[in-house]
Structures are given as C-alpha cells and as structure tokens.
PDB file of N, CA and C in Angstrom:
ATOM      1  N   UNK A   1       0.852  -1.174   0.000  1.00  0.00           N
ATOM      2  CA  UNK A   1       0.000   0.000   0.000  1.00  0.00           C
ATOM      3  C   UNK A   1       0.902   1.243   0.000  1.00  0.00           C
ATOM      4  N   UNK A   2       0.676   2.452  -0.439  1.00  0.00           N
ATOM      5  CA  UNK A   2       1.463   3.083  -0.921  1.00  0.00           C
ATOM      6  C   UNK A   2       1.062   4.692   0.571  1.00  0.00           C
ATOM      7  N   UNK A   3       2.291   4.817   0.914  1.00  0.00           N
ATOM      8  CA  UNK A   3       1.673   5.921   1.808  1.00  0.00           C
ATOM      9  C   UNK A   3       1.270   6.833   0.950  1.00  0.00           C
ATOM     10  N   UNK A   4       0.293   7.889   1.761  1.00  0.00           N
ATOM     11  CA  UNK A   4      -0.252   9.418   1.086  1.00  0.00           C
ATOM     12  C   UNK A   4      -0.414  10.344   2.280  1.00  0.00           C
ATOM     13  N   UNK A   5       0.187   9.990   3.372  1.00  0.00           N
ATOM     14  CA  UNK A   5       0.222  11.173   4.711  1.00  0.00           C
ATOM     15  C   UNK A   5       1.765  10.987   5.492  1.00  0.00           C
ATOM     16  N   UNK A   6       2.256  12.237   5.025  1.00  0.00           N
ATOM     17  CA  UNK A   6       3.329  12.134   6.007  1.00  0.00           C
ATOM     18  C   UNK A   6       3.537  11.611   7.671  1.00  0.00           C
ATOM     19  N   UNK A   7       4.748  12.200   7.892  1.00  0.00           N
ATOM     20  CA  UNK A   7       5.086  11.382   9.098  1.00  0.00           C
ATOM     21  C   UNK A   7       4.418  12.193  10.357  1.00  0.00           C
ATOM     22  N   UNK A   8       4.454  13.533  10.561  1.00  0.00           N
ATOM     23  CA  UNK A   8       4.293  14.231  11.542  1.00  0.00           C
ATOM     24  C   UNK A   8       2.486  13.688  11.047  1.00  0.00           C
ATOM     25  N   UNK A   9       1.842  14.249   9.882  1.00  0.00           N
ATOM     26  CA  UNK A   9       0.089  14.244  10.089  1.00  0.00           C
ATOM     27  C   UNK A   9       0.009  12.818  10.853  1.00  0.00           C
ATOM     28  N   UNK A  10       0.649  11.348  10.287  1.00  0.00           N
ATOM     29  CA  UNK A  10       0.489  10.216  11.304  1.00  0.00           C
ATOM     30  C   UNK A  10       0.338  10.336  12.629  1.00  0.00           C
ATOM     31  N   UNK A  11       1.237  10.947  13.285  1.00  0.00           N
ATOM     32  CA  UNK A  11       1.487  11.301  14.368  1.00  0.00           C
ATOM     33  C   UNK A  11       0.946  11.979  15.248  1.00  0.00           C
ATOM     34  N   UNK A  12       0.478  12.701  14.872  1.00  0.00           N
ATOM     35  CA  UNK A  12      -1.019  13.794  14.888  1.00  0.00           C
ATOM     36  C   UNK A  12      -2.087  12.819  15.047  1.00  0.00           C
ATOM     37  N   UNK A  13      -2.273  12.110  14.072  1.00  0.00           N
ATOM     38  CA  UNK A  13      -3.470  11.225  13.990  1.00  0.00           C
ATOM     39  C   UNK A  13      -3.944   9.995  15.252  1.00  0.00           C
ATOM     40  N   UNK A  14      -2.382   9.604  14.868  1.00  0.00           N
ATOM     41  CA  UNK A  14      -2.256   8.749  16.136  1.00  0.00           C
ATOM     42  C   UNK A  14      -2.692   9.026  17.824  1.00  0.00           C
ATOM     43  N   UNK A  15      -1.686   9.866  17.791  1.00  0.00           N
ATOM     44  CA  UNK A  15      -2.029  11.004  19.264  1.00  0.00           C
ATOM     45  C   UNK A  15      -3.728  11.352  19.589  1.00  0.00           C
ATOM     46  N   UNK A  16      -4.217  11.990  18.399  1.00  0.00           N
ATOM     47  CA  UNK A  16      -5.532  12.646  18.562  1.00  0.00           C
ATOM     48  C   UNK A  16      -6.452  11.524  18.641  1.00  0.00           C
ATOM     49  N   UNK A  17      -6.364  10.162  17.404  1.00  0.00           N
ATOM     50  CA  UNK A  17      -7.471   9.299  17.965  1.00  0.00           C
ATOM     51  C   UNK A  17      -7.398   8.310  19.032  1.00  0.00           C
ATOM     52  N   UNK A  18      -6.089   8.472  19.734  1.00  0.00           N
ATOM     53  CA  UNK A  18      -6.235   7.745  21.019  1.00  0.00           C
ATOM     54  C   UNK A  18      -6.572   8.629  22.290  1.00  0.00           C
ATOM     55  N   UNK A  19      -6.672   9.850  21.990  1.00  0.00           N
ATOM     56  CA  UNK A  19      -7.010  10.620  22.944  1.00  0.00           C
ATOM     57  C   UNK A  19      -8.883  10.393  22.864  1.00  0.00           C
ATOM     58  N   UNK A  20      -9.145  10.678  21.858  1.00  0.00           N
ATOM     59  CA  UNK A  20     -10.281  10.566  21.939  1.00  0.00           C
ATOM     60  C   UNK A  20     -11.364   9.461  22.009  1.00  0.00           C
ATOM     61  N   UNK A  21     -10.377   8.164  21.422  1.00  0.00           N
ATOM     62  CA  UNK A  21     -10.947   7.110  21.804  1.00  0.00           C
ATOM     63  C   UNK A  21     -10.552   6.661  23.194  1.00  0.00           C
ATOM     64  N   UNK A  22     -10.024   7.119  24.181  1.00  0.00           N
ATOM     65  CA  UNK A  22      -9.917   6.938  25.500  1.00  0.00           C
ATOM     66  C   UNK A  22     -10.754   7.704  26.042  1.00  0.00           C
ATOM     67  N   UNK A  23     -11.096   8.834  25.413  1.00  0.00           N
ATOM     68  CA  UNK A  23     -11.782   9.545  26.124  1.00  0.00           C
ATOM     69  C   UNK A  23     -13.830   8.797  25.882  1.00  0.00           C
ATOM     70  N   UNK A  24     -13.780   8.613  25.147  1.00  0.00           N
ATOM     71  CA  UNK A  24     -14.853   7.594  24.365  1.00  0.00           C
ATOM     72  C   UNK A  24     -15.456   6.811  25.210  1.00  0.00           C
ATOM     73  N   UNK A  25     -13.778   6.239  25.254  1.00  0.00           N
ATOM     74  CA  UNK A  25     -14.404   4.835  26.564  1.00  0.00           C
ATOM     75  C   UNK A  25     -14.484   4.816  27.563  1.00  0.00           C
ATOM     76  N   UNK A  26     -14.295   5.750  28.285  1.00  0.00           N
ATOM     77  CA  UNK A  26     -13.976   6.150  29.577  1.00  0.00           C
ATOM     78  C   UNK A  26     -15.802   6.606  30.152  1.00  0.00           C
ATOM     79  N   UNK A  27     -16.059   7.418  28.891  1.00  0.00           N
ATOM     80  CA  UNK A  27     -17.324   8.049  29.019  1.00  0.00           C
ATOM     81  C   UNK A  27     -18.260   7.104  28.892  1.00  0.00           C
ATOM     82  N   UNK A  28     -18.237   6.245  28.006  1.00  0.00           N
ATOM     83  CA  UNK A  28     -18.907   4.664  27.760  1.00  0.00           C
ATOM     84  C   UNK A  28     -19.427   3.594  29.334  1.00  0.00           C
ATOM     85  N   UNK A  29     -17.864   3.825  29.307  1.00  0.00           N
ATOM     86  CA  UNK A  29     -17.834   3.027  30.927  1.00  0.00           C
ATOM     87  C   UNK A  29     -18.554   3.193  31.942  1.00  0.00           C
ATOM     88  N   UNK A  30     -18.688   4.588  31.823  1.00  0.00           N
ATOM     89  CA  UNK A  30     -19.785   5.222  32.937  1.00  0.00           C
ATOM     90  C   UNK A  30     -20.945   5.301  32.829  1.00  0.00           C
ATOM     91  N   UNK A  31     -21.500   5.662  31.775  1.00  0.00           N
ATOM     92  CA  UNK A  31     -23.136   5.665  31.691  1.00  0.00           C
ATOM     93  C   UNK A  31     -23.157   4.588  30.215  1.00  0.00           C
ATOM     94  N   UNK A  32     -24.035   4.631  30.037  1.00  0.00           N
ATOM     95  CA  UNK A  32     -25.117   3.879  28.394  1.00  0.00           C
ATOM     96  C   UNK A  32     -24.310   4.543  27.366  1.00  0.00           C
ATOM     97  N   UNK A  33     -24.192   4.037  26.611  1.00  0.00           N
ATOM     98  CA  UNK A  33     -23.345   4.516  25.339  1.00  0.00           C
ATOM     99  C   UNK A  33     -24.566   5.067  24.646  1.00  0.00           C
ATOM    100  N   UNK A  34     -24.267   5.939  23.827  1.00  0.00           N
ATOM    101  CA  UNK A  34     -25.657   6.451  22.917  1.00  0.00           C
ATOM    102  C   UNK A  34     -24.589   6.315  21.555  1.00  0.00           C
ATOM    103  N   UNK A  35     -25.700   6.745  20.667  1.00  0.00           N
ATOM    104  CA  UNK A  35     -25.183   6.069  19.277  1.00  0.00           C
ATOM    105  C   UNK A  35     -23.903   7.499  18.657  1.00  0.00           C
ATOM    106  N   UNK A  36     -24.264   8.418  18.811  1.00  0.00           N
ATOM    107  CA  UNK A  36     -22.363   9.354  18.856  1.00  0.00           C
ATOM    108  C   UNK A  36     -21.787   9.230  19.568  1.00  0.00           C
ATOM    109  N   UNK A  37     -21.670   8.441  21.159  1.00  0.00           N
ATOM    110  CA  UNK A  37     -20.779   7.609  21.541  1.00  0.00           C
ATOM    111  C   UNK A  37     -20.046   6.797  20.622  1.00  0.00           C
ATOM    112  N   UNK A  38     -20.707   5.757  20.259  1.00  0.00           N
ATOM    113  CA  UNK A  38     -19.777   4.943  19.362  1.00  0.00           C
ATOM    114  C   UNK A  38     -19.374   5.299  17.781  1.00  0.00           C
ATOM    115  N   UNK A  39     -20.524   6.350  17.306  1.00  0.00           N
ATOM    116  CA  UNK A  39     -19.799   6.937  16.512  1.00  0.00           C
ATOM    117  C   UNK A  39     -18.370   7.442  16.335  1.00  0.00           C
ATOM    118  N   UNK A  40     -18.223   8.078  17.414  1.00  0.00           N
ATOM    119  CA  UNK A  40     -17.165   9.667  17.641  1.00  0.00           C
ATOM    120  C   UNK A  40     -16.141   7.811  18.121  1.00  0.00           C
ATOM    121  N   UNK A  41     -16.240   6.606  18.792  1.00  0.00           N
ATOM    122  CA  UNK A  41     -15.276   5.831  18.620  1.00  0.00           C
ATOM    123  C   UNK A  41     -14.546   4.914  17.888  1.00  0.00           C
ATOM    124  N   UNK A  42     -16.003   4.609  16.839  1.00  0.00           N
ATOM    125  CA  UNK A  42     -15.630   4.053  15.360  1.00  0.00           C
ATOM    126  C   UNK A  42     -14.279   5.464  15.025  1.00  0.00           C
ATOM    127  N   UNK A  43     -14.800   6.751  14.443  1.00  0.00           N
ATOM    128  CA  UNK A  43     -14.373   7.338  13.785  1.00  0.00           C
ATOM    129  C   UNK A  43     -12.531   7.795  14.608  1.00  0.00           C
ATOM    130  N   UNK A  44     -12.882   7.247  15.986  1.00  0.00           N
ATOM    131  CA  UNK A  44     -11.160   7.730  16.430  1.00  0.00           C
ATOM    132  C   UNK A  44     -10.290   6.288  16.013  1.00  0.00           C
ATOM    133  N   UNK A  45     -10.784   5.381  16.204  1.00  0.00           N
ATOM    134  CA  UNK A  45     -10.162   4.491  15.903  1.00  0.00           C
ATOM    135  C   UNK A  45      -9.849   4.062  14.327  1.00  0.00           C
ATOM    136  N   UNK A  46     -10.454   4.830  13.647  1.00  0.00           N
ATOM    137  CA  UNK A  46     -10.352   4.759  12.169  1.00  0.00           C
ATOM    138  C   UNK A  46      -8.874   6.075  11.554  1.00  0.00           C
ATOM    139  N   UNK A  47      -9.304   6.738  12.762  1.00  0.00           N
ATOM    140  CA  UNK A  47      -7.961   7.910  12.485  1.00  0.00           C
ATOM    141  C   UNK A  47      -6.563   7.690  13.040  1.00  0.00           C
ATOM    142  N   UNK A  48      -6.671   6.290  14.325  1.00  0.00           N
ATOM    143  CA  UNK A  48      -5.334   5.520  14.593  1.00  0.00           C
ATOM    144  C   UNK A  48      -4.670   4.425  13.266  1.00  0.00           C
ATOM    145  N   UNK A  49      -6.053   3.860  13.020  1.00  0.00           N
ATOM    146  CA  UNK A  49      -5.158   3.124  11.709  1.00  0.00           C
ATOM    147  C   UNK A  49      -5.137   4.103  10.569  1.00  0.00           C
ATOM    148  N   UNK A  50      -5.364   5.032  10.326  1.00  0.00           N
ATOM    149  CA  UNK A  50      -5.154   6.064   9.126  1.00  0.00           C
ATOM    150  C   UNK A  50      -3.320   6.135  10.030  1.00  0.00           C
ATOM    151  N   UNK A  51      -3.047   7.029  11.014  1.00  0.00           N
ATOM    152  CA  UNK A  51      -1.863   7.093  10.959  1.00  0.00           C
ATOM    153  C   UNK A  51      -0.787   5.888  11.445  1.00  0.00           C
ATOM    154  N   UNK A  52      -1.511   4.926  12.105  1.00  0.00           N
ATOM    155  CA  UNK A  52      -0.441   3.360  11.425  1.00  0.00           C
ATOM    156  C   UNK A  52      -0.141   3.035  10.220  1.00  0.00           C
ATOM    157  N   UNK A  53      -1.534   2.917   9.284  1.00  0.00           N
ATOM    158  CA  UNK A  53      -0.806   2.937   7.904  1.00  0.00           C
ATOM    159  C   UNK A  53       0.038   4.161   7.250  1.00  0.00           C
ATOM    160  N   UNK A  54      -0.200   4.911   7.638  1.00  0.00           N
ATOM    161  CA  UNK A  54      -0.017   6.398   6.863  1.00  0.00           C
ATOM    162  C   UNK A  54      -0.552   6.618   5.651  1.00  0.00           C
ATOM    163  N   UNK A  55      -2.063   6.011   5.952  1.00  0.00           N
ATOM    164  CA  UNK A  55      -2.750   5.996   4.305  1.00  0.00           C
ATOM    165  C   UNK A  55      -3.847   6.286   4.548  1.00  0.00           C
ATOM    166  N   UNK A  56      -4.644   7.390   4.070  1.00  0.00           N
ATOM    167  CA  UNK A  56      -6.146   7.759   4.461  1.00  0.00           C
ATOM    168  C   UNK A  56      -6.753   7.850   2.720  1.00  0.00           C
ATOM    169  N   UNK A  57      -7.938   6.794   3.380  1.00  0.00           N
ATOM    170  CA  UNK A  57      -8.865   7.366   1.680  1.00  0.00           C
ATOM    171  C   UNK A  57      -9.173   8.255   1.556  1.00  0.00           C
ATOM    172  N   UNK A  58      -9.506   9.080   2.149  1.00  0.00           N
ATOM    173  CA  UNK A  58     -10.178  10.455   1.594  1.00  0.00           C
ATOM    174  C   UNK A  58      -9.035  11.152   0.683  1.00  0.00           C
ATOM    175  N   UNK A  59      -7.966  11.002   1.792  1.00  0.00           N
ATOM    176  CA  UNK A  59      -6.741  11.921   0.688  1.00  0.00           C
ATOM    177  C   UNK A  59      -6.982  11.311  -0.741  1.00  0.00           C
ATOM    178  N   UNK A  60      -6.995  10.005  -0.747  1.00  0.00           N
ATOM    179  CA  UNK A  60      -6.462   9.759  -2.314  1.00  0.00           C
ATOM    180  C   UNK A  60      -7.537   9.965  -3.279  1.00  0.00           C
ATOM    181  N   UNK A  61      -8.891   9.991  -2.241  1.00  0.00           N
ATOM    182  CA  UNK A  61     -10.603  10.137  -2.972  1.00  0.00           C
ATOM    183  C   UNK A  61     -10.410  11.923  -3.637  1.00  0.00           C
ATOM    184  N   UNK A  62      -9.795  12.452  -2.923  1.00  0.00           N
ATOM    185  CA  UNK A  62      -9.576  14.015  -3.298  1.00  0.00           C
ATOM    186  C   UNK A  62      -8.260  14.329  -4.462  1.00  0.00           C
ATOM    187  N   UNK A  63      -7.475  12.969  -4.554  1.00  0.00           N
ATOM    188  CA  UNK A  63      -6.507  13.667  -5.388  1.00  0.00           C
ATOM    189  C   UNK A  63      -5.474  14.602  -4.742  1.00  0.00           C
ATOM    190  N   UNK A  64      -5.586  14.374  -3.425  1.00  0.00           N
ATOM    191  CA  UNK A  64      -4.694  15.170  -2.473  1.00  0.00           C
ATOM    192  C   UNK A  64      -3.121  14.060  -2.505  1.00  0.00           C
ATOM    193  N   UNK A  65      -1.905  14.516  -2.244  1.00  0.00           N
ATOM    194  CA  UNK A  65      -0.774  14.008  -2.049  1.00  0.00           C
ATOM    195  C   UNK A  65       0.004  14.431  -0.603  1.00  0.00           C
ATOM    196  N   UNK A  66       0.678  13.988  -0.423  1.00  0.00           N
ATOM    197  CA  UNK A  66       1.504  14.629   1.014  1.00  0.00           C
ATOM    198  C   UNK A  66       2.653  15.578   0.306  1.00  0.00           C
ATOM    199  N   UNK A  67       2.972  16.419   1.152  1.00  0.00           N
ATOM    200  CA  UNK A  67       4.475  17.198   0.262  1.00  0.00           C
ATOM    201  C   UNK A  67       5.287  16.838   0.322  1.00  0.00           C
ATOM    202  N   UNK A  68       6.207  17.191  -0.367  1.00  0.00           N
ATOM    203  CA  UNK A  68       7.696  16.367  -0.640  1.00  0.00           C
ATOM    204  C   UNK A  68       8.093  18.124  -0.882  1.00  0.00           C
ATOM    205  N   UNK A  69       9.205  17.982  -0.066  1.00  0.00           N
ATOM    206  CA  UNK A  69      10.123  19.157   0.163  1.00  0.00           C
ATOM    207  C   UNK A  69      11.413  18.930  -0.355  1.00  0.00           C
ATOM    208  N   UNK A  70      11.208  19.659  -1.710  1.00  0.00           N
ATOM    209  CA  UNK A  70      12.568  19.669  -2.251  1.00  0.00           C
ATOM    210  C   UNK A  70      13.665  20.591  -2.125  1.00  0.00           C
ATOM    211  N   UNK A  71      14.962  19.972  -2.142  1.00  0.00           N
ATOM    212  CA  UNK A  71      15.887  20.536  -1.617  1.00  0.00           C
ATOM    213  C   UNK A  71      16.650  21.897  -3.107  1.00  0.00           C
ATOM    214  N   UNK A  72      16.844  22.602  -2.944  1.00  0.00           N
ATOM    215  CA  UNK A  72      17.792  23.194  -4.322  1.00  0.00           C
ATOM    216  C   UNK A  72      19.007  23.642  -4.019  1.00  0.00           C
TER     217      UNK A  72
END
C-alpha cells in the first residue's frame, strides 16, 4: 500500500485518535453509550489506523498528495 500522509500528520493522527478514543471509553464506561458515543469511537479508531498505515482514503478520494520538500 502506498503511503499518502506524512510522518508528523500520522502522528497527529495517532495522538488525537487515542485521545479521543480513550476519552470515548472512559465516558462509555460510565453511563449507556448512545449512538455518537460509538460513533465519535468508530471514527477515532479509524484515524489511529489512518496514521499506522499512513494511508487515508479520503486523501487519495480528493486527489490530495503529502508534500515532498525539495531541496535546491
């Protein structure tokens, strides 16, 4: 599979959907889950494997690329 998100957005990604999927479950744990409960935890955990792979569909659905910083 071919990456399309750099290293730092991974990283970002990573960070942010484990924050929020901890925060998810934490909130879960305590009362009844309602259905944007598990929404908002589908969707963090979908943004941890976006930055494990370093590959998100949307980028490539948009025709978007990551930058490449060239040197001169």
């Amino acid at each position: 599979m071919r990456h399309n998100i750099g290293t730092i957005n991974s990283m970002v990604r990573i960070a942010g959907g484990l924050t929020i999927l901890s925060w998810c479950t934490a909130k879960m744990a305590r009362e009844k889950p309602s259905g944007s409960d598990i929404f908002m935890t589908v969707m963090a955990a979908q943004k941890v494997a976006e930055g494990i792979t370093r590959y998100c569909p949307m980028t490539e659905a948009f025709g978007l690329e990551k930058s490449e910083h060239t040197t001169r």
